[in-house]
Protein backbone atom coordinates (compact mmCIF):
# COMPACT_ATOMS: atom_id res chain seq x y z
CA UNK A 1 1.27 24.81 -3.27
CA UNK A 2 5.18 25.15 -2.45
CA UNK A 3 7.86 22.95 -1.85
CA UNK A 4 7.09 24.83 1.99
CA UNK A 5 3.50 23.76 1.99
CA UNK A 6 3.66 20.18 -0.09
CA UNK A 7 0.94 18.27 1.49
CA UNK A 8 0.70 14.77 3.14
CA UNK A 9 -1.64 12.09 1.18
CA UNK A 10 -2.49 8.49 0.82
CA UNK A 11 -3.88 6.33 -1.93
CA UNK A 12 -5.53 3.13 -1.75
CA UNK A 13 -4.62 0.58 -4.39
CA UNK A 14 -5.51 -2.98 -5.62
CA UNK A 15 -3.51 -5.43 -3.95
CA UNK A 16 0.08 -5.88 -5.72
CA UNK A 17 -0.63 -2.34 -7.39
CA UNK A 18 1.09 -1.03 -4.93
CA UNK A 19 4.69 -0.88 -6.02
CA UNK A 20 3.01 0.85 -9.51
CA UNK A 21 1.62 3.55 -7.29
CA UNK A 22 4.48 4.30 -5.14
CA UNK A 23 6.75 4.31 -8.39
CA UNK A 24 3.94 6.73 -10.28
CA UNK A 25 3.70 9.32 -7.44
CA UNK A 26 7.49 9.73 -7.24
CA UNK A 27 7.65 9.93 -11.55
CA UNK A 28 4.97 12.08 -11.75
CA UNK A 29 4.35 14.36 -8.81
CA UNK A 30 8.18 14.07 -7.31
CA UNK A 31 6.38 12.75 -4.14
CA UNK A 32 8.82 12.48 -1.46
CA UNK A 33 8.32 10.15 2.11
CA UNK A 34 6.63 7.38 0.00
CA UNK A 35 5.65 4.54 2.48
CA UNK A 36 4.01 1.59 1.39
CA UNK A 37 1.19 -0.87 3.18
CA UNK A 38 -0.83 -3.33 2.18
CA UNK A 39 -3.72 -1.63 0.15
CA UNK A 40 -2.39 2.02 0.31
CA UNK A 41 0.49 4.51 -0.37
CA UNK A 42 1.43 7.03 1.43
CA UNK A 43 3.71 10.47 -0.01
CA UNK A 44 3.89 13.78 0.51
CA UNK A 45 3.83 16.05 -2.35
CA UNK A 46 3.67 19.84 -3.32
CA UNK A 47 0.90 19.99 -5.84
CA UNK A 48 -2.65 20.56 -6.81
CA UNK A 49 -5.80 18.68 -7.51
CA UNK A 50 -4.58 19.02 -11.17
CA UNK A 51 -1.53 16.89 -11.05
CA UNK A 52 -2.99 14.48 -7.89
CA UNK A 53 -6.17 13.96 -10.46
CA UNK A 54 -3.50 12.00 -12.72
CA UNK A 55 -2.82 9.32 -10.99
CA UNK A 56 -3.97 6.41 -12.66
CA UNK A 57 -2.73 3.34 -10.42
CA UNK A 58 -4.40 4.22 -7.45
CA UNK A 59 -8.06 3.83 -6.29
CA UNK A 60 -9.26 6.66 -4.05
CA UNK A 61 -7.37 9.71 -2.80
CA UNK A 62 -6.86 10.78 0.42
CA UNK A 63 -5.37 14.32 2.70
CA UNK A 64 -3.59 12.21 5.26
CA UNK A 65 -4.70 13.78 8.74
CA UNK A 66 -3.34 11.03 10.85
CA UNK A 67 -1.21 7.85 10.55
CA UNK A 68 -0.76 6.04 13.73
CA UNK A 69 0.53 2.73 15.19
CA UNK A 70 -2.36 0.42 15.64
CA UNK A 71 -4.75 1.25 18.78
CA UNK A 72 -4.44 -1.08 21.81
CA UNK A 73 -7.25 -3.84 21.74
CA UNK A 74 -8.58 -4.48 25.32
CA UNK A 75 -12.40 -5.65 26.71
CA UNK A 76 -13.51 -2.20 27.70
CA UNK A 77 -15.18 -1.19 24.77
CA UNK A 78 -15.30 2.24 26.54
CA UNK A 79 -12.07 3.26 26.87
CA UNK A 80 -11.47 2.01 23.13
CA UNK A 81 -13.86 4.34 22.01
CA UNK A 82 -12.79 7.25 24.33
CA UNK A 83 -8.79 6.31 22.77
CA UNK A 84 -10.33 6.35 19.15
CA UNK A 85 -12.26 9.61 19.25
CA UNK A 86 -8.97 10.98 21.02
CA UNK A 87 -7.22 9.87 17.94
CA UNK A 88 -10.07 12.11 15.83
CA UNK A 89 -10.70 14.84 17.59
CA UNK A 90 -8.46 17.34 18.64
CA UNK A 91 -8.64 21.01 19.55
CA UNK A 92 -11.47 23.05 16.87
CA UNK A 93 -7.96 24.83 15.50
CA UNK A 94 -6.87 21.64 14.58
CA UNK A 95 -9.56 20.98 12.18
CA UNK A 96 -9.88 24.54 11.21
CA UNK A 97 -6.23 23.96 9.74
CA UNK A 98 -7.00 20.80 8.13
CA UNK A 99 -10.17 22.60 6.42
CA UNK A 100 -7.51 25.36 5.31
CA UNK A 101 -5.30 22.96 3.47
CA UNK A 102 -8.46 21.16 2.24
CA UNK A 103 -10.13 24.25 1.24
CA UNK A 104 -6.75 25.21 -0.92
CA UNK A 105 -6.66 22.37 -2.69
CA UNK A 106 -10.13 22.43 -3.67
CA UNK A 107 -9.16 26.55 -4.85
CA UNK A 108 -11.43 27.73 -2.05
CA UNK A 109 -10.04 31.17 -0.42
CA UNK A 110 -7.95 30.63 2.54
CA UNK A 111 -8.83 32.22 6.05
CA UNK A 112 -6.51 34.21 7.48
CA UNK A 113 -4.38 33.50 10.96
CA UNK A 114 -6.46 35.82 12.33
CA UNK A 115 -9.35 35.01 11.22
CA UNK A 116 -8.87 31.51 12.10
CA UNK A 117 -7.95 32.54 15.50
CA UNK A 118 -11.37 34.23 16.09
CA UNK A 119 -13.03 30.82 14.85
CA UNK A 120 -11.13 28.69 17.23
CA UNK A 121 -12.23 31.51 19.91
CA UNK A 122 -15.77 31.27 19.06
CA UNK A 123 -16.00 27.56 18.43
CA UNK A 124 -14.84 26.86 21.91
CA UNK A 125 -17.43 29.37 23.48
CA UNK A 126 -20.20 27.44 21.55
CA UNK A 127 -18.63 24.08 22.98
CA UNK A 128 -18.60 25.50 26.56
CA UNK A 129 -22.13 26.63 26.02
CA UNK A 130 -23.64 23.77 24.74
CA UNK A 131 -21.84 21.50 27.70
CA UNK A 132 -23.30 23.48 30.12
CA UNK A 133 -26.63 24.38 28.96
CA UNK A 134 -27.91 21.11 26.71
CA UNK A 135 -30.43 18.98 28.01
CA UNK A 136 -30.23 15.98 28.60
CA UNK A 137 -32.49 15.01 26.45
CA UNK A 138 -31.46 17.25 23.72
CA UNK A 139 -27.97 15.30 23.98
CA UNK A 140 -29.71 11.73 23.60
CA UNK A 141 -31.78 12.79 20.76
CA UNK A 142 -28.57 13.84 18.64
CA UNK A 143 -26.92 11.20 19.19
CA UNK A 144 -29.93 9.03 17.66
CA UNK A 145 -30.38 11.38 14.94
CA UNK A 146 -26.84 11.02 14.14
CA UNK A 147 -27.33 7.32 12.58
CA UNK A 148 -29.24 7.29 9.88
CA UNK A 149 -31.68 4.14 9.56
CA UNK A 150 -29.87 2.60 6.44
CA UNK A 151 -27.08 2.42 9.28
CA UNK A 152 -29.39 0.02 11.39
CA UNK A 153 -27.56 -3.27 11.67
CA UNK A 154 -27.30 -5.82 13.77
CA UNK A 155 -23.79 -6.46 15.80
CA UNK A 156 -20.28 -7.42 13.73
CA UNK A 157 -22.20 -6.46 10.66
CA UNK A 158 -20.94 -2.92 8.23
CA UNK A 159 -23.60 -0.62 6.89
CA UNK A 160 -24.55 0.50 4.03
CA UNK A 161 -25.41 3.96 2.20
CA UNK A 162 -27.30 3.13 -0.96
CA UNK A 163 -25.15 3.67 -4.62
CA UNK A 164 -22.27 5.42 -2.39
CA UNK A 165 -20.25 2.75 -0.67
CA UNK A 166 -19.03 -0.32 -0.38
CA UNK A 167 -20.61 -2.95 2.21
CA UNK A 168 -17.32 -2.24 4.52
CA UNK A 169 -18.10 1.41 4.97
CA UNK A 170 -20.08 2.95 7.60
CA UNK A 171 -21.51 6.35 6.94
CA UNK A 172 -23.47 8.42 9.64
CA UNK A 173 -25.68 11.02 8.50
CA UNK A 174 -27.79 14.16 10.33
CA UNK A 175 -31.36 14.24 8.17
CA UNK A 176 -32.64 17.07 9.60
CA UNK A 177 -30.25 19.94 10.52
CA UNK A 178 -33.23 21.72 12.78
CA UNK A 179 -32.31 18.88 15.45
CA UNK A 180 -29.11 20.37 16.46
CA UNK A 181 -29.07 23.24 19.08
CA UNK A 182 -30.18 26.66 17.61
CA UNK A 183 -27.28 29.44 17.39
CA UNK A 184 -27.37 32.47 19.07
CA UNK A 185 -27.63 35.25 17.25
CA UNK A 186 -24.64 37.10 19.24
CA UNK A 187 -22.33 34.32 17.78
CA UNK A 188 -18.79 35.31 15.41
CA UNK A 189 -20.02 35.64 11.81
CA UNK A 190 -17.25 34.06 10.94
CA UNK A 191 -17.73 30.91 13.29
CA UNK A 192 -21.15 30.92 11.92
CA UNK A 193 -19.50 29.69 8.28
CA UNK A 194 -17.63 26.89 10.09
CA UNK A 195 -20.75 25.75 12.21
CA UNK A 196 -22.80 25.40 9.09
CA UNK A 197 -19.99 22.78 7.62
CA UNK A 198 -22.12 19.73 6.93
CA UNK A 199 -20.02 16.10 7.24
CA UNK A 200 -19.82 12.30 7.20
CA UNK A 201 -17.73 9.70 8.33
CA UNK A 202 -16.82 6.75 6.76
CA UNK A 203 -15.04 4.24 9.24
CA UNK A 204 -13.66 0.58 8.70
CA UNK A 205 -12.18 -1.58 11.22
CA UNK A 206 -10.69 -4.79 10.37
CA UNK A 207 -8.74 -7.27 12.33
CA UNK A 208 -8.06 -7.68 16.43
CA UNK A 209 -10.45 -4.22 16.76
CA UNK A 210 -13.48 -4.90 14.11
CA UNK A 211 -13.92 -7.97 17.31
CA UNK A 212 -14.98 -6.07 20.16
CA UNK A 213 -16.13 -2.87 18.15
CA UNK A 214 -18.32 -2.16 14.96
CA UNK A 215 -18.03 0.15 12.06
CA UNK A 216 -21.09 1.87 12.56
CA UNK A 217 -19.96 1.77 16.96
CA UNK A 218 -16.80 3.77 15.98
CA UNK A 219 -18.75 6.17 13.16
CA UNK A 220 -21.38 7.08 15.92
CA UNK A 221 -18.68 7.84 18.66
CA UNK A 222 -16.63 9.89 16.31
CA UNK A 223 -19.63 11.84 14.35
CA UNK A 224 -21.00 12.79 18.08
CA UNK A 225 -17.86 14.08 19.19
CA UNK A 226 -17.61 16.29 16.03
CA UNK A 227 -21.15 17.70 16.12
CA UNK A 228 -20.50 18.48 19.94
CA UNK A 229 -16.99 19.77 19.39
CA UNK A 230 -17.03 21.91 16.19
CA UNK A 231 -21.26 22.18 15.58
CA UNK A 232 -20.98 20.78 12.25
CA UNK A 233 -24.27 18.64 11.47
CA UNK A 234 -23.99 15.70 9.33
CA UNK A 235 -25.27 14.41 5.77
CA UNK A 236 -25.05 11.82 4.34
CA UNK A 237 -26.17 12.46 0.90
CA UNK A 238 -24.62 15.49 -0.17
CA UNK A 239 -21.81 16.74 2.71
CA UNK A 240 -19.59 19.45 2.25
CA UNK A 241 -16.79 16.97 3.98
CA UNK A 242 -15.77 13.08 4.13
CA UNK A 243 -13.70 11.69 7.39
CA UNK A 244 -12.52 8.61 6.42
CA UNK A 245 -11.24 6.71 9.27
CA UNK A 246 -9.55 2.97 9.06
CA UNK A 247 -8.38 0.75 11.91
CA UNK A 248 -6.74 -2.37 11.47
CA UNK A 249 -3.84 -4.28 12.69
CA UNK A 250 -0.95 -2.30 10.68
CA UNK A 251 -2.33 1.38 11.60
CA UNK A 252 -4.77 4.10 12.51
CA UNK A 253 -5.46 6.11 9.72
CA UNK A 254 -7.66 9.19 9.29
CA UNK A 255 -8.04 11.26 6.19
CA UNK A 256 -10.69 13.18 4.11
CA UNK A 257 -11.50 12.23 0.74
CA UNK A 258 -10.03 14.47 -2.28
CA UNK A 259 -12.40 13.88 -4.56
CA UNK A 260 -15.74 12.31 -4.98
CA UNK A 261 -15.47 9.49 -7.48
CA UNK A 262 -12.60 7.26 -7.55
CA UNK A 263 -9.63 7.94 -9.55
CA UNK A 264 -10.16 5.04 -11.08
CA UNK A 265 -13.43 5.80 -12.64
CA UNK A 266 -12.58 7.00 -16.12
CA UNK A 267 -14.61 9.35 -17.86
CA UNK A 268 -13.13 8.39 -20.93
CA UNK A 269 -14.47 5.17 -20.99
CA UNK A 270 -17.98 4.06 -21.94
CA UNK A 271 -18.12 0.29 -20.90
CA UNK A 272 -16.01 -0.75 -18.63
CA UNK A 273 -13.94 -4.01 -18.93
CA UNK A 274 -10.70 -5.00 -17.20
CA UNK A 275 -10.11 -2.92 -14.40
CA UNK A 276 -8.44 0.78 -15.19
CA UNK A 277 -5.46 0.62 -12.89
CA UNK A 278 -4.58 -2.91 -13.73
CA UNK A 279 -4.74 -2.07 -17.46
CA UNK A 280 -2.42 0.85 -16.42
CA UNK A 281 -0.13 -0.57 -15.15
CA UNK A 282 0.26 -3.15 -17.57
CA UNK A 283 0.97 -0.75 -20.15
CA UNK A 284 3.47 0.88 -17.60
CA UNK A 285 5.70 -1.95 -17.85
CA UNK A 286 5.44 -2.20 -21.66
CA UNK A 287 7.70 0.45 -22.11
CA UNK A 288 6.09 2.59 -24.74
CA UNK A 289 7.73 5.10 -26.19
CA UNK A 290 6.67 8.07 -29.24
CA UNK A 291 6.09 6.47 -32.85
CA UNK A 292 6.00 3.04 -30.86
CA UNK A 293 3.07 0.23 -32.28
CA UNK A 294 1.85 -1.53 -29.56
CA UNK A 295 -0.83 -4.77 -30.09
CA UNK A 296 -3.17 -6.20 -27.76
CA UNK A 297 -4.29 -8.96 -29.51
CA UNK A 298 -7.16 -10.42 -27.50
CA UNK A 299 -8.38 -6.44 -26.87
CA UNK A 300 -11.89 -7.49 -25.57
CA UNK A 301 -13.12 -3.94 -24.69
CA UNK A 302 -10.01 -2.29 -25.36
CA UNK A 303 -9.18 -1.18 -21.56
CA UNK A 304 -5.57 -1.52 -22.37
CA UNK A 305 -5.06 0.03 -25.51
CA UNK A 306 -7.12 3.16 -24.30
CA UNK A 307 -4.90 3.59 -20.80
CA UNK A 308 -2.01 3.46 -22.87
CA UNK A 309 -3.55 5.70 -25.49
CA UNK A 310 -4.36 7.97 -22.97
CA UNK A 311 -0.84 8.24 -21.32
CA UNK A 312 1.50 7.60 -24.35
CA UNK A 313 -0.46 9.65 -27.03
CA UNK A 314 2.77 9.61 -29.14
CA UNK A 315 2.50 6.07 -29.99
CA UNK A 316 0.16 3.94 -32.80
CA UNK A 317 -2.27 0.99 -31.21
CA UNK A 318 -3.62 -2.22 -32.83
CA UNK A 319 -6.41 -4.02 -30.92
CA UNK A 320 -7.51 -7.61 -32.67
CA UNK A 321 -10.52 -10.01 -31.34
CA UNK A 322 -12.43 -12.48 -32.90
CA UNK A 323 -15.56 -11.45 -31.25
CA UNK A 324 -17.95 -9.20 -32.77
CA UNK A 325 -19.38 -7.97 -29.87
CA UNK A 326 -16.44 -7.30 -27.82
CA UNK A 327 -14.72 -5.57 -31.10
CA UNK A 328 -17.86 -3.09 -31.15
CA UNK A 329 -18.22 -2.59 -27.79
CA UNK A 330 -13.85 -1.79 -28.45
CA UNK A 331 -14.92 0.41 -31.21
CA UNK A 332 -17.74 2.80 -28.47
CA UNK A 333 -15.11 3.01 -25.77
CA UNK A 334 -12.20 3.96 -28.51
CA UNK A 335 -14.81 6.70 -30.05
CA UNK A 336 -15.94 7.76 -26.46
CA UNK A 337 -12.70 8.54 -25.61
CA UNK A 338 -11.78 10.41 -29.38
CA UNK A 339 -9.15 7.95 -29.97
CA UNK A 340 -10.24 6.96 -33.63
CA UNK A 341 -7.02 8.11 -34.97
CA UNK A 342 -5.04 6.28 -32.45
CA UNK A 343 -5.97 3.04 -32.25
CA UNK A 344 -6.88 0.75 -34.91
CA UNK A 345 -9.60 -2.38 -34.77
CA UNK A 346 -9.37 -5.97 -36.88
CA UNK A 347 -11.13 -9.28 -36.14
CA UNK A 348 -8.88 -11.92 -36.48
CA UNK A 349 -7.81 -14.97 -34.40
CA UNK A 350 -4.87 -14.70 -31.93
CA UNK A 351 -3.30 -17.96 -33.15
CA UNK A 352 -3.30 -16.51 -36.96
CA UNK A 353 -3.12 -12.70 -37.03
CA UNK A 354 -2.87 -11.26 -40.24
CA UNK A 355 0.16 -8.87 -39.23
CA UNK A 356 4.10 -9.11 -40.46
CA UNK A 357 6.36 -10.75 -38.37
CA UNK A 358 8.58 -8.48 -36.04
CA UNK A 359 6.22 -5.49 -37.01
CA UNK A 360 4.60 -4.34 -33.14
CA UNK A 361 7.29 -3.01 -30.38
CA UNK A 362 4.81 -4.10 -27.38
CA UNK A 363 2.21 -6.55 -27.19
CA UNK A 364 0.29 -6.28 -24.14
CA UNK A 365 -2.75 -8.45 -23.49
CA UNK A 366 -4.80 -10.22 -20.65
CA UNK A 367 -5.43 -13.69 -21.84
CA UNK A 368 -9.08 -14.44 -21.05
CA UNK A 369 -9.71 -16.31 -17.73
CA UNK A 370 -12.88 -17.43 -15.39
CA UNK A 371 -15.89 -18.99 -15.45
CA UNK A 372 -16.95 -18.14 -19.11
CA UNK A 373 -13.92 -19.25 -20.46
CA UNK A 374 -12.33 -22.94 -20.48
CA UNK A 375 -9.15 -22.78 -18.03
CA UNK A 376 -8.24 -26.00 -19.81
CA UNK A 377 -8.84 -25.76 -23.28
CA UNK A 378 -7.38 -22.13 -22.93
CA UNK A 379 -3.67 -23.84 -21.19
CA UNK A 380 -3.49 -25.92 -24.37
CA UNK A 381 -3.72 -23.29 -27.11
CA UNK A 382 -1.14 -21.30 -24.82
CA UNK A 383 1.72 -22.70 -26.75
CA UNK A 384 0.10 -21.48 -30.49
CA UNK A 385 -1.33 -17.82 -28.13
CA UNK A 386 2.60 -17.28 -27.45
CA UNK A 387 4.14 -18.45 -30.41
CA UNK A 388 2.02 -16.18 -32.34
CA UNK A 389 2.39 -12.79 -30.03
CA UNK A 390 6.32 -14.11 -30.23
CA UNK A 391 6.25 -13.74 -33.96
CA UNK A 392 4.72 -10.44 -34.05
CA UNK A 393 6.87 -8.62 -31.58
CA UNK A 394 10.25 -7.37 -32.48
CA UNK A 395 13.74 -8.39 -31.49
CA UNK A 396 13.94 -5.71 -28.05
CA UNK A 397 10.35 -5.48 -27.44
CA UNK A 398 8.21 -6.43 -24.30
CA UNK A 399 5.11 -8.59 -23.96
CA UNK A 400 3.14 -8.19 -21.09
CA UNK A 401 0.64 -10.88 -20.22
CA UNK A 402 -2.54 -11.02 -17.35
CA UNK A 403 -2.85 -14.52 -16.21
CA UNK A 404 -5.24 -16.62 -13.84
CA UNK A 405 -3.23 -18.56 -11.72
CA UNK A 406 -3.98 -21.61 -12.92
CA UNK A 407 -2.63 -19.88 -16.40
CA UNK A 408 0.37 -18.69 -14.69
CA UNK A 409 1.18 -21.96 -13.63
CA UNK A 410 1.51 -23.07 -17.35
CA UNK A 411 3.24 -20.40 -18.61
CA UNK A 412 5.70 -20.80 -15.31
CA UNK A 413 6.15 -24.38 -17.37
CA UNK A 414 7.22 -22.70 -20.53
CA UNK A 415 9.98 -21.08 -18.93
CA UNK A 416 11.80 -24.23 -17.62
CA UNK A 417 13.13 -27.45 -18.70
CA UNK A 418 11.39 -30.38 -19.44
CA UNK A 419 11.41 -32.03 -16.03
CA UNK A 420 13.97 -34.68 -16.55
CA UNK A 421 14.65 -34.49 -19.82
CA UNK A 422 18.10 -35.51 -21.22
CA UNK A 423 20.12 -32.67 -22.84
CA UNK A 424 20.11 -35.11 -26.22
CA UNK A 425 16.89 -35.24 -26.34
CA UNK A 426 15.97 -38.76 -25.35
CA UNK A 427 14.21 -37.34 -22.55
CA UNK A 428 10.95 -39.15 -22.95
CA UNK A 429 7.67 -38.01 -22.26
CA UNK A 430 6.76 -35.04 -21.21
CA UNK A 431 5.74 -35.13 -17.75
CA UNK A 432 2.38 -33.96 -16.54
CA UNK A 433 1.62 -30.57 -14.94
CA UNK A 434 2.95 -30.20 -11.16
CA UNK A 435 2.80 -26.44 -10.13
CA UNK A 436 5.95 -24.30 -10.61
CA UNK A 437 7.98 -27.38 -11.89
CA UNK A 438 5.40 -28.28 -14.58
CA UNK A 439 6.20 -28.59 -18.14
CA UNK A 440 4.06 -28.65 -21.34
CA UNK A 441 6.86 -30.37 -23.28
CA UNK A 442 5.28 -33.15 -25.68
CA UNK A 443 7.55 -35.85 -26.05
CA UNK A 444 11.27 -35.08 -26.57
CA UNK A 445 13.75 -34.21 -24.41
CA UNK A 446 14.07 -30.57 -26.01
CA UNK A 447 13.26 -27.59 -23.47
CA UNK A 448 10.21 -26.77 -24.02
CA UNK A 449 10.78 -22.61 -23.98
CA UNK A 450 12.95 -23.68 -26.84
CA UNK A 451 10.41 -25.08 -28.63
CA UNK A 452 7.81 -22.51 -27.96
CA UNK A 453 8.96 -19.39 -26.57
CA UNK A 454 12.58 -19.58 -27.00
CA UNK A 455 13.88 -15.92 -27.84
CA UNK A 456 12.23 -14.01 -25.06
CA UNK A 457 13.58 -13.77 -22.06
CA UNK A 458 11.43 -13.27 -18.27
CA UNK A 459 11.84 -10.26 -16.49
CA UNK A 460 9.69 -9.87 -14.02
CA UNK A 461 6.61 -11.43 -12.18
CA UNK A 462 3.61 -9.42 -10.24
CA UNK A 463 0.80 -10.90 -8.15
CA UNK A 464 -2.39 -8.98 -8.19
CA UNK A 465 -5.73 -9.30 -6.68
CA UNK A 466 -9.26 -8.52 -9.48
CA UNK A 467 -11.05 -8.41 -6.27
CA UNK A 468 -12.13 -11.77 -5.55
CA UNK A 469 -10.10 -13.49 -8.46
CA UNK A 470 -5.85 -13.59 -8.02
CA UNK A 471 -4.17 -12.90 -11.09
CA UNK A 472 -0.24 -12.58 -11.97
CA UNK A 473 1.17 -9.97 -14.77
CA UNK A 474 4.30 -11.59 -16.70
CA UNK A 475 6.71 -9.23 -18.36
CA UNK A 476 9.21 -10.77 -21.24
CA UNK A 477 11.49 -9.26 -23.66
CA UNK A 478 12.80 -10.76 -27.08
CA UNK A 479 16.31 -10.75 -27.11
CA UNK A 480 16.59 -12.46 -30.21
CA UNK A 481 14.96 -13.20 -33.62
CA UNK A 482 12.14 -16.12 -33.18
CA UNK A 483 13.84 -19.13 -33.77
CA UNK A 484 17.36 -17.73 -33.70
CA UNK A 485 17.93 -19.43 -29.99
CA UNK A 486 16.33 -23.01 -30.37
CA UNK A 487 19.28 -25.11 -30.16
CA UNK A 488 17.78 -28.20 -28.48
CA UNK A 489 20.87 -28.16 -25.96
CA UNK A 490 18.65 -28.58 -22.97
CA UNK A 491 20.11 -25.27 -21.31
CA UNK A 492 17.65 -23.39 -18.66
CA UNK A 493 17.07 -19.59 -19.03
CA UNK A 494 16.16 -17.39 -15.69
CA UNK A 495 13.21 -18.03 -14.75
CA UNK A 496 13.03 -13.87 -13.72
CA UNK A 497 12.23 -12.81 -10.15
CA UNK A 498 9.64 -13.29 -7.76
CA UNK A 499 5.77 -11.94 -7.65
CA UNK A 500 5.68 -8.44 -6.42
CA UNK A 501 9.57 -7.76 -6.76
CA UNK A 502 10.28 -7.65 -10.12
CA UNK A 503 13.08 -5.82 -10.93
CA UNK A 504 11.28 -3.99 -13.94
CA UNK A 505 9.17 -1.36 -13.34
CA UNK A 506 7.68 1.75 -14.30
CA UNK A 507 9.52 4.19 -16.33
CA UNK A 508 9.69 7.75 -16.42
CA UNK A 509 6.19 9.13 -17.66
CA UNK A 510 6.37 10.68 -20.83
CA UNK A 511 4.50 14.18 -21.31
């Protein structure tokens, strides 16, 4: 695809993973037009399903068809549904354009202007025909056939299609394709191609609109008007096409799926652990670089180490945990993937790892967090977790840390003063954990990031959503030797920026 032809896309992300997805289509695909939203990206880019497939912050993958201001809520359900299908459905040469483009990107042979031409010709005859000779009957009975009975649900509800979806998708589906209208046997061979397409829609309406109309309202309306208008006949199982459609209170979109599975379902991994993208873009801020070691010394399953593996081949990985079972579930995922010479396994505790001080030039790691593990117990080894990844990381390096926000809020307290502590250290005692101001100081009047996590220095701060948990990513770097800057003078550092505008982000991606 040109610079002439570069299409328009979108790409849903995790919430905060946006600004990691707008940053890795511009890096890596030269995207241009990049437009962020809550929960998706928008670009335009000239390249194939090669380069789009390597995209590793975003969720699913989209051809943008439409973007539009939101749609005007009102009481007559009617005219909402005759504005939305207006948004849809346009002339047949419209979508025959759109399946051009799609059809290219997928390396299907292109149809010529002419050719396209005759199918726009003979797809409006068959409209014209079908208006004027369908029963009305007939015209009842496909609009009931086009809902399929897993779609049944009662009013405000989303359906459901079974091991396909999510519960806040509505798909609409044609089981048999003998209940449409017969062709004629006069028709265009070539229209006969395009009449065959099979389809489904997936729609989701949120907000002011998901009130007065449903999911599976707006899917019916819209998969009606296609089967009428182009004489496609849905499926739901197995369609040659996907319509997504979303309406909320920031746009209209509409788009067709690129692919089937999410981009963030990785082949290369056997058992799944933290989620791809967020492990992604941890080790996007890391700052990894060829002949770099990098740690993750609480590895669990070793989703980290293998999304940095994966992207920065050039560079040697450590993984440590001191439990069996995650280390050998680690070990399947690191042999899945063929990364045995790449990454290297040890069980040992992260508050005594048998490595050499300033040896590793990242640590990355998401510090353990919900209802397995002990929020409380974990905040007070945080001080020994820190010290320890501290030790191990050398003077320039990055540590990049996944925290629960009650986590977050005690490591916000390592990075300030003492709360009224005296700068000669007859401060008192330390006072007791109040949000952002908190501090873990224990007795003294001596800073506690001097005490603890003195020589590296905040950066940058991301809030992120793992789906129904909220979780922050900290970035630090280690401007000095450990120890080097505890001076007990009571002197704040910067406390780095705010969550979702850090200042630090993802470099240029190396080949």
């Amino acid at each position: 695809m040109s610079s002439a032809e570069a299409g328009r896309f979108f790409c849903t992300a995790g919430r905060g993973l946006e600004p990691f997805l707008a940053r890795e289509v511009r890096a890596r695909l030269g995207a241009t037009e990049v437009d962020c939203v809550s929960g998706k990206v928008f670009f335009r880019a000239a390249v194939g399903p090669g380069e789009l497939r390597q995209l590793r912050s975003g969720e699913r993958l989209f051809l943008l068809l439409k973007k539009h201001s939101p749609l005007p809520v009102s009481g007559n359900r009617g005219k909402m549904l005759r504005e939305i299908k207006s948004l849809v459905i346009e002339e047949p040469k419209y979508w025959l354009d759109i399946i051009s483009v799609w059809r290219k990107l997928h390396g299907h042979k292109g149809k010529t202007d002419d050719g396209s031409q005759e199918n726009t010709l003979a797809l409006k005859r068959k409209s014209e025909e079908e208006t004027n000779t369908a029963s009305k009957r007939q015209k009842t009975e496909q609009v009931r056939a086009i809902v399929s009975e897993e779609c049944q649900v009662g009013a405000g509800e989303t359906c459901e299609a079974p091991d396909r979806m999510s519960g806040q998708e509505c798909w609409i589906e044609r089981r048999n394709s003998s209940e449409f209208p017969s062709r004629g046997s006069g028709e265009h061979p070539a229209a006969n191609e395009e009449l065959s397409f099979s389809f489904r829609v997936s729609c989701r309406c949120s907000g002011a609109i998901a009130r007065i109309l449903t999911s599976q309202e707006v899917g019916r309306a819209i998969g009606t008007a296609l089967v009428k208008q182009c004489g496609w006949r849905a499926d739901l199982r197995d369609p040659d096409l996907e319509i997504f459609v979303h309406l909320n209170d920031i746009h209209s979109v509409v788009g067709i799926p690129l692919f089937r599975l999410p981009l963030a379902n990785r082949e290369y991994i056997r058992t799944a652990g933290l989620r791809s993208t967020v492990a992604w873009a941890m080790a996007s801020l890391a700052e990894i670089r060829a002949g770099a070691l990098v740690l993750d010394p609480m590895c669990g399953l070793g989703t980290i180490l293998l999304e940095a593996a994966k992207e920065w081949p050039e560079a040697c990985y450590w993984g440590a945990d001191i439990s069996d079972s995650q280390l050998e579930g680690a070990d399947g995922n690191i042999r899945t993937a063929g990364f045995m010479d790449k990454i290297e396994l040890l069980k040992a505790s992260v508050k005594a790892l048998p490595l050499p001080s300033e040896s590793f030039d990242s640590v990355i790691s998401d510090i353990p967090f919900g209802k397995k593990f002990k929020t409380t117990s974990d905040a007070q080894l945080l001080p020994d977790i820190l010290q320890e990844m501290e030790r191990v990381l050398r003077v320039g390096g990055t540590l990049v840390l996944l925290l629960s926000q009650e986590l977050h809020r005690h490591v916000d307290g390592l990075t300030r003063c003492a709360e009224g502590a005296s700068a000669d250290g007859d401060g008192g005692a330390a006072p007791s954990m109040d949000g952002d101001l908190s501090s873990l100081a224990q007795g003294g009047g001596e800073p506690i990031i001097s005490r603890y996590f003195g020589s590296l220095l905040p950066e940058a701060v991301y809030a992120i959503s793992l789906g129904k948990t909220d979780a922050f990513i900290h970035k630090y770097r280690k401007v000095s030797a450990a120890g080097s800057s505890r001076t007990g003078t009571g002197s704040c550092p910067s406390t780095g920026t705010l969550p979702g505008t850090g200042s630090s982000g993802l470099k240029e991606l190396e080949s």
